[in-house]
N, C-alpha and C. Protein backbone atom coordinates (compact mmCIF):
# COMPACT_ATOMS: atom_id res chain seq x y z
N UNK A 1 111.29 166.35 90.33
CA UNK A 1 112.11 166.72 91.47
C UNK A 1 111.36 166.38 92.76
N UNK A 2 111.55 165.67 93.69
CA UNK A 2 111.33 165.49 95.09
C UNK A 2 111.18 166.81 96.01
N UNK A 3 110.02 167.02 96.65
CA UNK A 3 109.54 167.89 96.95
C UNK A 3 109.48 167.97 98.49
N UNK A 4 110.19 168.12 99.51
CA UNK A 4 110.08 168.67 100.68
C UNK A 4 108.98 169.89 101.67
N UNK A 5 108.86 169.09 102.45
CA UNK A 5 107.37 169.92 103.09
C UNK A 5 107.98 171.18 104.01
N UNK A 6 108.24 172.13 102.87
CA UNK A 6 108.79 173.68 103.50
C UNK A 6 107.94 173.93 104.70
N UNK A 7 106.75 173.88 104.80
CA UNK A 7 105.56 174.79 105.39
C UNK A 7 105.69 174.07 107.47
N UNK A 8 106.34 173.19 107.78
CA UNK A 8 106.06 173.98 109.25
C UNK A 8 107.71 174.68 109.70
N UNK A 9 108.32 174.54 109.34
CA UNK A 9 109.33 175.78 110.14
C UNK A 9 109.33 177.23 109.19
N UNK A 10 108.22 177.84 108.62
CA UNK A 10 108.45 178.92 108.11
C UNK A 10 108.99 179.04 106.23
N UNK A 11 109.11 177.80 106.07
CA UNK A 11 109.30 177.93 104.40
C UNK A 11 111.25 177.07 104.78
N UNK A 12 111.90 176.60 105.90
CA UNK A 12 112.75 176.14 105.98
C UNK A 12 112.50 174.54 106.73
N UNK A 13 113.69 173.80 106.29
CA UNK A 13 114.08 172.54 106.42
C UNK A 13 115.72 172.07 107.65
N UNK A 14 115.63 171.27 108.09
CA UNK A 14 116.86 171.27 109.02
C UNK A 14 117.65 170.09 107.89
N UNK A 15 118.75 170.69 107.81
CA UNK A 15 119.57 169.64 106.73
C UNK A 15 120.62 169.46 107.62
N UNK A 16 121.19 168.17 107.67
CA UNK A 16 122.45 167.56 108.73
C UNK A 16 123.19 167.35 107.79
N UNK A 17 124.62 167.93 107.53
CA UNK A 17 125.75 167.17 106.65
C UNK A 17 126.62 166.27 107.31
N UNK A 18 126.84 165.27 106.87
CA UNK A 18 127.83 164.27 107.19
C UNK A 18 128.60 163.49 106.31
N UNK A 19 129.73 163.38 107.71
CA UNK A 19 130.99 163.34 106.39
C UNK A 19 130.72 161.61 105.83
N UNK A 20 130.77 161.57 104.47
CA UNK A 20 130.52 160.60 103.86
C UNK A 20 131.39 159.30 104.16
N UNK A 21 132.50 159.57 104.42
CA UNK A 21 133.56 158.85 104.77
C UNK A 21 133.32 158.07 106.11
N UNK A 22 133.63 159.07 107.06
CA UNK A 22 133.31 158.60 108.43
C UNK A 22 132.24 158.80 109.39
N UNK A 23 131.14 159.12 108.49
CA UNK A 23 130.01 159.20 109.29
C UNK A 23 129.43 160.58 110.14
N UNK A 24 130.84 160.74 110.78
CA UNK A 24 130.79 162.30 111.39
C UNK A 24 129.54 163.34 111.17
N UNK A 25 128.78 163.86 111.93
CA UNK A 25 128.46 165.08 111.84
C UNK A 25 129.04 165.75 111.75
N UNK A 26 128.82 166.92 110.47
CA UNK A 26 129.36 168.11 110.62
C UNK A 26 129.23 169.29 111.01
N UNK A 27 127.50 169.38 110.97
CA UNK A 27 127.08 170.74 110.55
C UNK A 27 125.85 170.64 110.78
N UNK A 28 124.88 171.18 111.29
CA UNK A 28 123.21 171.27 111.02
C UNK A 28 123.01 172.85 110.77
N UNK A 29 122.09 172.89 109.63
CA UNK A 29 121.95 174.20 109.01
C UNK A 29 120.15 173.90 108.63
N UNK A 30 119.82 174.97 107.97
CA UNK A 30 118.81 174.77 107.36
C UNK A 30 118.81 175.54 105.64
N UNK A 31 117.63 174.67 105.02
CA UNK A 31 117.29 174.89 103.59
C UNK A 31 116.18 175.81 103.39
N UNK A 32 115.87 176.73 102.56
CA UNK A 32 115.02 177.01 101.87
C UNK A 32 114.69 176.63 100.99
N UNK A 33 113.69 176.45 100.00
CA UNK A 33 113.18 175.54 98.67
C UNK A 33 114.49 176.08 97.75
N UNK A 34 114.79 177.52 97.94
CA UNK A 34 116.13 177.58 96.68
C UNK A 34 117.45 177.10 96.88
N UNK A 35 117.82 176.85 98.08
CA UNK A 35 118.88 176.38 98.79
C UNK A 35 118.80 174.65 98.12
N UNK A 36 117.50 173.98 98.74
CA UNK A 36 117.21 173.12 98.40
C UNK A 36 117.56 172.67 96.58
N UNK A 37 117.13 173.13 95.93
CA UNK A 37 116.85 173.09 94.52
C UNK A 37 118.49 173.69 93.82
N UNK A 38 118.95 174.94 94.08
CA UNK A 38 120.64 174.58 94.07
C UNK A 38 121.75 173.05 94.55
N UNK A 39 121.30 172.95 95.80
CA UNK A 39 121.89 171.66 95.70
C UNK A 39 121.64 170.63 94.82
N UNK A 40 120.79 170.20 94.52
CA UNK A 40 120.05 169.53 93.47
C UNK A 40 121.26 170.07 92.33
N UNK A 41 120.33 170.88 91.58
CA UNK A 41 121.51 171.64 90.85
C UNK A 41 122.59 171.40 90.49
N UNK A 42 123.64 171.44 91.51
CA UNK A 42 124.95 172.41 91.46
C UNK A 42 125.55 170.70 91.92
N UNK A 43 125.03 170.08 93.01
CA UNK A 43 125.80 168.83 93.61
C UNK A 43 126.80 169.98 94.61
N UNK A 44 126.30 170.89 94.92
CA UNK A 44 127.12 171.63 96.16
C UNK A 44 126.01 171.56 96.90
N UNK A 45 126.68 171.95 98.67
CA UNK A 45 125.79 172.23 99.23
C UNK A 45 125.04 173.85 99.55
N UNK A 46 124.10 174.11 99.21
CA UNK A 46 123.48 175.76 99.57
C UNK A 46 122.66 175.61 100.99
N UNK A 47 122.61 176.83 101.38
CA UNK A 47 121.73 176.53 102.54
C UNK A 47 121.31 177.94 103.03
N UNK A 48 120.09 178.25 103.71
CA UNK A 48 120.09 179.32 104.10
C UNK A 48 120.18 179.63 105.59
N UNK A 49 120.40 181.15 105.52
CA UNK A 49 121.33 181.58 106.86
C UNK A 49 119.67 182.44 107.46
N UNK A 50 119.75 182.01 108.55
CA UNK A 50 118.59 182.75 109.08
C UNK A 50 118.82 184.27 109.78
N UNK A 51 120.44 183.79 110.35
CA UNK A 51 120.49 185.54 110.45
C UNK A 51 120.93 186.37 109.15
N UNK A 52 121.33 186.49 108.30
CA UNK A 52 121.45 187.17 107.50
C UNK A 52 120.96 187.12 106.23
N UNK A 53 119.46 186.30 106.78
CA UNK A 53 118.12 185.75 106.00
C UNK A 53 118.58 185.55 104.22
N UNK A 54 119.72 184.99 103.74
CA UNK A 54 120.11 184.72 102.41
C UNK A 54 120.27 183.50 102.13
N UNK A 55 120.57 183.11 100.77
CA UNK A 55 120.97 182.22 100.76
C UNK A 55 122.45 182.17 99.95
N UNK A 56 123.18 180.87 101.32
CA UNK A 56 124.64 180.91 100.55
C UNK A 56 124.89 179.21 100.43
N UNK A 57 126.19 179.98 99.64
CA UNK A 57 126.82 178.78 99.08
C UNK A 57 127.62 177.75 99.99
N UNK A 58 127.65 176.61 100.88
CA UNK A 58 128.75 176.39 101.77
C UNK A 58 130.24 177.20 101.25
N UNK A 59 131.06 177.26 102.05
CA UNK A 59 132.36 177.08 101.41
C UNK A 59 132.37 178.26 100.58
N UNK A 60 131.60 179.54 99.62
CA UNK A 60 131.71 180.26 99.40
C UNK A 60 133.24 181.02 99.41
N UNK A 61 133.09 181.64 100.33
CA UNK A 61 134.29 182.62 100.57
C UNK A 61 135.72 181.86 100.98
N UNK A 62 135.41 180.65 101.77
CA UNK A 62 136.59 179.82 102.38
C UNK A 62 137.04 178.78 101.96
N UNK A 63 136.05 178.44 100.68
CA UNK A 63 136.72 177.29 99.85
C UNK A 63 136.56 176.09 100.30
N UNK A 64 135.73 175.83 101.38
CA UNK A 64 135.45 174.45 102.28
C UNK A 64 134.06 174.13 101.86
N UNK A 65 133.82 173.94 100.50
CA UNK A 65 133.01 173.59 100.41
C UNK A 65 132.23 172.20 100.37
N UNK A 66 131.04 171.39 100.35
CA UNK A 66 130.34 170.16 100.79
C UNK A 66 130.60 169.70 99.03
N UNK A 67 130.34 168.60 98.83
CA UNK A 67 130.25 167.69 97.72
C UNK A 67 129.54 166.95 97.86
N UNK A 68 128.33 166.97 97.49
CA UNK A 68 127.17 165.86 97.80
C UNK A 68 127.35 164.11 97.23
N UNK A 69 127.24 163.75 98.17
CA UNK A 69 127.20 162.16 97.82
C UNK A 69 125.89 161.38 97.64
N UNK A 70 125.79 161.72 98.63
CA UNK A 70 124.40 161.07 99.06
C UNK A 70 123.25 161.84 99.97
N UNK A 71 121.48 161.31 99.30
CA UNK A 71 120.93 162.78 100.26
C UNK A 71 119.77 161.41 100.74
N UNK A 72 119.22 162.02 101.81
CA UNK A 72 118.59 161.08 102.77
C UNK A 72 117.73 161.97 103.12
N UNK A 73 116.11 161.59 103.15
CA UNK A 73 114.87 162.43 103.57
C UNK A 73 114.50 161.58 104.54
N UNK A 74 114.24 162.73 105.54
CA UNK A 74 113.24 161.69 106.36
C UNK A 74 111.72 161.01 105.83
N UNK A 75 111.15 159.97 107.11
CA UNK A 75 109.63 159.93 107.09
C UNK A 75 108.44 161.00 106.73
N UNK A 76 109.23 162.33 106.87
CA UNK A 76 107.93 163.32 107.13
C UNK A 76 108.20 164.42 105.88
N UNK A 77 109.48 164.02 105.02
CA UNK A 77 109.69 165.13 103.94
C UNK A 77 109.59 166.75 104.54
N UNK A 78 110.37 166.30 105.75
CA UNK A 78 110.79 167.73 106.53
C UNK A 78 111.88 167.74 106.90
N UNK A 79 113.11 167.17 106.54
CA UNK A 79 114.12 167.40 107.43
C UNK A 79 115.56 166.52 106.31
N UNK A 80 116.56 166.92 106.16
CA UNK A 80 117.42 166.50 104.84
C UNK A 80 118.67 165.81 105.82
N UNK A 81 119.20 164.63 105.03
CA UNK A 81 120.68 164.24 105.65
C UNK A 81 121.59 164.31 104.79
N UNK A 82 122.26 165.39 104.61
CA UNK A 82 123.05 165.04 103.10
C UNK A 82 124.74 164.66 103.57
N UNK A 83 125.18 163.33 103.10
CA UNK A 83 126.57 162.93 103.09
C UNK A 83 127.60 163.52 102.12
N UNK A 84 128.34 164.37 102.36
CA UNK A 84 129.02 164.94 101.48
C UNK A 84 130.30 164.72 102.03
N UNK A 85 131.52 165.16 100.41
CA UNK A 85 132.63 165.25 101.20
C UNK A 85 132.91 166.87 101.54
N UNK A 86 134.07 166.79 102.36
CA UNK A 86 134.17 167.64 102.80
C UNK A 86 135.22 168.46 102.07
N UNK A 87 135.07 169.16 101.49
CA UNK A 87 136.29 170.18 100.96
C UNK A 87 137.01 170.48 101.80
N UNK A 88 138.05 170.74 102.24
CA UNK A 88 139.29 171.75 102.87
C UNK A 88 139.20 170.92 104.38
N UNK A 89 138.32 169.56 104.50
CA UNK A 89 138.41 169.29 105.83
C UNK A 89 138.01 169.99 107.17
N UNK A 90 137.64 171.33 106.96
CA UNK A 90 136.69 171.99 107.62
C UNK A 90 135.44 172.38 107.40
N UNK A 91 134.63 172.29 108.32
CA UNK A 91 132.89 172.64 107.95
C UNK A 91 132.52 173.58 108.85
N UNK A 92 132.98 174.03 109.97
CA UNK A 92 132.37 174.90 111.10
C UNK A 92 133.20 176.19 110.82
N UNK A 93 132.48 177.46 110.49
CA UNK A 93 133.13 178.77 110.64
C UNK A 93 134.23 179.13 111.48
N UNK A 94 134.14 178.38 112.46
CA UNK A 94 135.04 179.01 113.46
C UNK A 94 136.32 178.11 113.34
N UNK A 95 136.23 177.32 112.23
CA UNK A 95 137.86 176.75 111.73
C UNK A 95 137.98 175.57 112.19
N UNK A 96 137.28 174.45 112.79
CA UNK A 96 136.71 173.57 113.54
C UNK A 96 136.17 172.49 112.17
N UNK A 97 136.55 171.48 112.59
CA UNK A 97 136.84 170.10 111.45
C UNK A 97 135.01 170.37 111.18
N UNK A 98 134.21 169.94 112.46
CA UNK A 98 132.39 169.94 112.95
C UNK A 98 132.46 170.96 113.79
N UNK A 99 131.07 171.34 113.58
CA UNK A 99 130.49 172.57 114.12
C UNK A 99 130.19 171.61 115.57
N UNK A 100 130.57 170.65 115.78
CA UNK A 100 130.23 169.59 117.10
C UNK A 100 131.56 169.36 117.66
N UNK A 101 131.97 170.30 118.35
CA UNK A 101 134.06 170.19 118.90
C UNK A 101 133.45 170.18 120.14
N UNK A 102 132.83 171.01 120.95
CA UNK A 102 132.68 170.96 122.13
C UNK A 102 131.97 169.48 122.95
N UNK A 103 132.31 169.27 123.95
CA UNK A 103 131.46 168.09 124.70
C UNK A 103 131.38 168.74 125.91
N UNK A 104 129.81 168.30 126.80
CA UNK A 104 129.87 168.87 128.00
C UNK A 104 130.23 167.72 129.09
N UNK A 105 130.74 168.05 130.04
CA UNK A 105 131.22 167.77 131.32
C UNK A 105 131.63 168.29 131.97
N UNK A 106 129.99 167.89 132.94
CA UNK A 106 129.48 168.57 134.14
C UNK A 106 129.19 169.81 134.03
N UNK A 107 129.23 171.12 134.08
CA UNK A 107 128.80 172.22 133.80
C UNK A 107 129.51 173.01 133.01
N UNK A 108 130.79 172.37 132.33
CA UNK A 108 131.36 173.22 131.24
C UNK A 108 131.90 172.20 129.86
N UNK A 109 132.12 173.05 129.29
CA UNK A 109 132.53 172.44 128.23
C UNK A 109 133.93 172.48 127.47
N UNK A 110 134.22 170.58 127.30
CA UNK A 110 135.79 170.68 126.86
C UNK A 110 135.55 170.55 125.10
N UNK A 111 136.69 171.38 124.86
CA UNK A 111 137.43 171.14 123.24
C UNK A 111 137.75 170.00 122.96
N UNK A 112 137.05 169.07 122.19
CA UNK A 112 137.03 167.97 121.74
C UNK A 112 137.14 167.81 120.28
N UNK A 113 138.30 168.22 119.37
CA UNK A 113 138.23 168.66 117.72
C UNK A 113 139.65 168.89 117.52
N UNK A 114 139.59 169.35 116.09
CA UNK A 114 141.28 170.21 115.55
C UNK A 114 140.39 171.34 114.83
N UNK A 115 141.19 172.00 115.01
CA UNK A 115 140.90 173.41 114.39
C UNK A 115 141.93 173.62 113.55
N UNK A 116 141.96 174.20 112.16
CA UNK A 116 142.81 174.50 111.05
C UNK A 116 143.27 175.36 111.59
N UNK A 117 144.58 175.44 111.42
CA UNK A 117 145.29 177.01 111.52
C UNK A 117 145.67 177.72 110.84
């Protein structure tokens, strides 16, 4: 198994999902080694939540879950790109296609996304 260098953010990794299809960012989260090693696993994506210091399943409760396609390490075996598809077409909690809807201009920020309803 390919081994990721847990040890400088605290035992976590910054993992970027993107949509396999169109490239899109979806999401930046981070891994723990078990988060890590479930995906592996499962071919889902896991990841851990720093505020509610666990580890979950994407898509869990909402059914939007990641499908791994393809996984991409950086140079430094610190940091994950995983291309997945996207279950249910949403990836951002707040019902938002990407956790990346907003754009700034000038000092505020416009809604740039679809949100499921």
């Amino acid at each position: 198994m390919i081994e990721l260098d847990f040890s400088k953010l605290g035992g976590l990794v910054p993992a970027i999902a993107q949509d396999d299809r169109t490239g899109e960012v979806l999401m930046v989260a981070f891994m723990n080694k078990e988060a890590w090693e479930r995906t592996l696993q499962t071919g889902i994506v896991h990841y851990f939540s720093r505020t509610r210091n666990e580890l979950w399943k994407k898509g869990e409760t909402s059914g939007n879950v990641q499908l791994v396609k393809e996984i991409r390490i950086d140079c430094d075996n610190d940091a994950v790109l995983i291309k997945v598809h996207q279950v249910g077409d949403v990836a951002c909690h707040t019902g938002y296609r990407s956790c990346f809807y907003r754009v700034l201009e000038g000092s505020s920020l416009k809604i740039d996304g679809w949100k499921k309803e």
